[in-house]
C-alpha atoms as a PDB file:
ATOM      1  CA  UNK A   1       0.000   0.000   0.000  1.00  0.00           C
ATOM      2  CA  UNK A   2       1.542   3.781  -0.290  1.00  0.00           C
ATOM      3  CA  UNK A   3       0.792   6.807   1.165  1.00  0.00           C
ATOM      4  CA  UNK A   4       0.005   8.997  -1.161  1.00  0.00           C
ATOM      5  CA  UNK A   5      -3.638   7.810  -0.769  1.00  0.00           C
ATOM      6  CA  UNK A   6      -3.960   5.775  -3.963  1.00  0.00           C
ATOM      7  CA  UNK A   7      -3.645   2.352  -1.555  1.00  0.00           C
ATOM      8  CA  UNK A   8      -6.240   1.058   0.912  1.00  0.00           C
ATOM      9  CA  UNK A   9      -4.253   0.942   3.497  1.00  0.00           C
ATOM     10  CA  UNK A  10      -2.853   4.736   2.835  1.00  0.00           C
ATOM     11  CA  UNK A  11      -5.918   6.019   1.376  1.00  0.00           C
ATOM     12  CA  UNK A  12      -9.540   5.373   1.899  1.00  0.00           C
ATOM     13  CA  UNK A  13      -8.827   2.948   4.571  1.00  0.00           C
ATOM     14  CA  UNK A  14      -7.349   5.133   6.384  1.00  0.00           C
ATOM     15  CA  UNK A  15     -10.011   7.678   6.002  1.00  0.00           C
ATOM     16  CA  UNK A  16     -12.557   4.986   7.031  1.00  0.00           C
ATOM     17  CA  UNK A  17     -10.586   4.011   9.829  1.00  0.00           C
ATOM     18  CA  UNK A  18     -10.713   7.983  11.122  1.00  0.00           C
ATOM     19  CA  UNK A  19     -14.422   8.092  10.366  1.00  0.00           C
ATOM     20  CA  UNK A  20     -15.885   5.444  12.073  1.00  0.00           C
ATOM     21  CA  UNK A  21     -15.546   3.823  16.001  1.00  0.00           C
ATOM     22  CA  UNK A  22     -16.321   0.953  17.348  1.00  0.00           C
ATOM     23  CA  UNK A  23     -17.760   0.716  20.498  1.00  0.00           C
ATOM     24  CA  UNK A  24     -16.940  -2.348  20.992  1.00  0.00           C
ATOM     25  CA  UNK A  25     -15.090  -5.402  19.969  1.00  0.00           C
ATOM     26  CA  UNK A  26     -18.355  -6.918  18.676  1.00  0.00           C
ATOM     27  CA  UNK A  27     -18.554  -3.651  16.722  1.00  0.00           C
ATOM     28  CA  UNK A  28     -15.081  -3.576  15.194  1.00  0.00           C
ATOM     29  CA  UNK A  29     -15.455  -7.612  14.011  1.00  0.00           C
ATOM     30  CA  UNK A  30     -19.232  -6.648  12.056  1.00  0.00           C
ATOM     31  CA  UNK A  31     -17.147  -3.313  10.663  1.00  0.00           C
ATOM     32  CA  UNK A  32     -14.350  -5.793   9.575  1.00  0.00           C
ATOM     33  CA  UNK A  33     -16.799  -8.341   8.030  1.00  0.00           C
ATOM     34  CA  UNK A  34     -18.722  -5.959   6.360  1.00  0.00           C
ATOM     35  CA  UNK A  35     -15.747  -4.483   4.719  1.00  0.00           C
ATOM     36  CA  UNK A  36     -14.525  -7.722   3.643  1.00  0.00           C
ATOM     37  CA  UNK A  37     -17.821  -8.733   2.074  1.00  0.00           C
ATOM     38  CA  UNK A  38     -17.055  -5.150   0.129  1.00  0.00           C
ATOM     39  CA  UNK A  39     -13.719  -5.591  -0.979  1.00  0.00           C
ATOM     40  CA  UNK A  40     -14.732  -9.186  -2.028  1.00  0.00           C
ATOM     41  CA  UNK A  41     -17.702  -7.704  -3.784  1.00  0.00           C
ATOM     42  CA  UNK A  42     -15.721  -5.446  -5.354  1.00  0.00           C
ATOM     43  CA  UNK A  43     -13.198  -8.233  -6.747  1.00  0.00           C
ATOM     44  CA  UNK A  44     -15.581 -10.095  -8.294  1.00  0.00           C
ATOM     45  CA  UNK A  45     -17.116  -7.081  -9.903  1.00  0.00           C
ATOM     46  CA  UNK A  46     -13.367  -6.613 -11.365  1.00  0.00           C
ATOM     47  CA  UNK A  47     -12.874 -10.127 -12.412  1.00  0.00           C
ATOM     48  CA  UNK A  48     -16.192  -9.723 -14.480  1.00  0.00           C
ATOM     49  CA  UNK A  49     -15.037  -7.002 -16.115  1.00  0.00           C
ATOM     50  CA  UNK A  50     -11.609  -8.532 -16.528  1.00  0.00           C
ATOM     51  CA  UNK A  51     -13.708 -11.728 -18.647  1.00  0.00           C
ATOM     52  CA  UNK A  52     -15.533  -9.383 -20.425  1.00  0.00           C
ATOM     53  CA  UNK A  53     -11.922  -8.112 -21.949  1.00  0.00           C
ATOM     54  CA  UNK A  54     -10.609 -11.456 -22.354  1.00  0.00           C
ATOM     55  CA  UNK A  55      -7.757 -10.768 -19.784  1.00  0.00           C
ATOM     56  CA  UNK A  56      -8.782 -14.082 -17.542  1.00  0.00           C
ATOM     57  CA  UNK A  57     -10.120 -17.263 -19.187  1.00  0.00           C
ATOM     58  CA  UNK A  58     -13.223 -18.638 -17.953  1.00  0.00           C
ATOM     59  CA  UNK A  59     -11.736 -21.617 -16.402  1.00  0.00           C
ATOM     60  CA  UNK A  60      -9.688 -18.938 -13.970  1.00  0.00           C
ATOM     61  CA  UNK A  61     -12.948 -16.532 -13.497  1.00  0.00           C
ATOM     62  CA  UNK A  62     -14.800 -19.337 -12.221  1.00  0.00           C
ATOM     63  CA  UNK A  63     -12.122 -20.762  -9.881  1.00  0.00           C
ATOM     64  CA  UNK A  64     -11.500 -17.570  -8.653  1.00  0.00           C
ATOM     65  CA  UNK A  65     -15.088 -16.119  -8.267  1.00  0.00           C
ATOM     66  CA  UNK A  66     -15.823 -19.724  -6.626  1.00  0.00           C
ATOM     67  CA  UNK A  67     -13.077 -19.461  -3.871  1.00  0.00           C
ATOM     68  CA  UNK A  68     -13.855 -15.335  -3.560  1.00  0.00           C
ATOM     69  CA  UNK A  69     -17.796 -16.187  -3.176  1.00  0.00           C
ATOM     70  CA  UNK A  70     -16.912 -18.647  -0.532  1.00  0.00           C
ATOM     71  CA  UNK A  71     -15.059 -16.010   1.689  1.00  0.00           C
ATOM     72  CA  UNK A  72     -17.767 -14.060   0.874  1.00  0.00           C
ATOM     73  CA  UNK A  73     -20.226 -16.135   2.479  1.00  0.00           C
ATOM     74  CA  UNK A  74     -18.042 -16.942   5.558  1.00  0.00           C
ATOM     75  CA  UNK A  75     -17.296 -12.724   6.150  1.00  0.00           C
ATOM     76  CA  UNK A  76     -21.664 -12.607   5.735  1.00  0.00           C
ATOM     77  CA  UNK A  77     -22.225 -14.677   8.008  1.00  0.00           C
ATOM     78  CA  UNK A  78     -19.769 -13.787  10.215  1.00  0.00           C
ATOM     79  CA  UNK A  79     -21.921 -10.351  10.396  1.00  0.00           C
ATOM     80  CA  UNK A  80     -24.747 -12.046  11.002  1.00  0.00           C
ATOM     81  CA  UNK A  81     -23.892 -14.349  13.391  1.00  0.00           C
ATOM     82  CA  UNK A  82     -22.108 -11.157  15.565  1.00  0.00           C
ATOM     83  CA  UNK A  83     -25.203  -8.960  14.884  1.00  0.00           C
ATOM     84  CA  UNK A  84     -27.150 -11.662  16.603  1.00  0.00           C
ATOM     85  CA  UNK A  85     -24.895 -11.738  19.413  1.00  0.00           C
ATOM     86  CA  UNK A  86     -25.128  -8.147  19.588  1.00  0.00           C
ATOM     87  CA  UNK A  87     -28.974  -7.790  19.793  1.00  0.00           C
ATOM     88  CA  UNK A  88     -28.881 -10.392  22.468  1.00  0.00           C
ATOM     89  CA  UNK A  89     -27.226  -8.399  24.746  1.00  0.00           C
ATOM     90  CA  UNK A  90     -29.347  -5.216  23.653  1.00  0.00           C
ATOM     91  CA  UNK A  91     -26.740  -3.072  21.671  1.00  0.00           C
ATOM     92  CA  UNK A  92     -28.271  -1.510  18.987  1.00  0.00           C
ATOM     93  CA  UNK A  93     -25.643   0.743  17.141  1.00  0.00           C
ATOM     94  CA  UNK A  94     -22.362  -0.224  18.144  1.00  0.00           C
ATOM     95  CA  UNK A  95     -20.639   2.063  15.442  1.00  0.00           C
ATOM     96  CA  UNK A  96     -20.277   5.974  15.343  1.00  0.00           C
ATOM     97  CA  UNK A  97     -18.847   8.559  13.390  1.00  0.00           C
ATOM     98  CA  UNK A  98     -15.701  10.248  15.231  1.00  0.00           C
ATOM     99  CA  UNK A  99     -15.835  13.690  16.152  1.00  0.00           C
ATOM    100  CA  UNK A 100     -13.050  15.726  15.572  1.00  0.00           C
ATOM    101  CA  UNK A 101     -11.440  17.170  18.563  1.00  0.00           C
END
């Protein structure tokens, strides 16, 4: 990743990171699933696109969209599974916006 803000980890992870708390450690794993289910979404979106230019075979989209939908599904239900265990216990955000100081 670099820092001149064209990386994730530099850029508008970073950002993300500043604009959002968890309250919690509940709160940080659903903000961590969620974004993985993004970033996972957002692969496969590129690997379509990728196809559609002939720059990946079919044989590689579909292995590759196969293993990415399984993570997929694993970082979903991760969410849901810690949103449960959330709402058991009666929090109902769990996730703010940081104020500057």
């Amino acid at each position: 990743a670099s820092s001149s803000g064209d990386g994730v980890e530099g850029g508008l992870g970073a950002a993300a990171d500043a604009a959002f708390q968890a309250e919690d450690p509940l709160s940080q794993q659903i903000l961590n699933a969620v974004a993985k289910d993004q970033a996972l979404e957002d692969t496969m979106d590129c690997l379509d696109e990728a196809l559609d230019k002939g720059k990946v075979t079919l044989e590689d989209f579909l292995r590759l969209t196969r293993h990415l939908s399984k993570e997929q599904f694993i970082a979903r239900a991760e969410a849901l599974v810690v949103r449960k265990v959330q709402t058991g216990r009666g929090v109902t955000g769990g996730v703010s916006m940081r104020t500057s100081p």
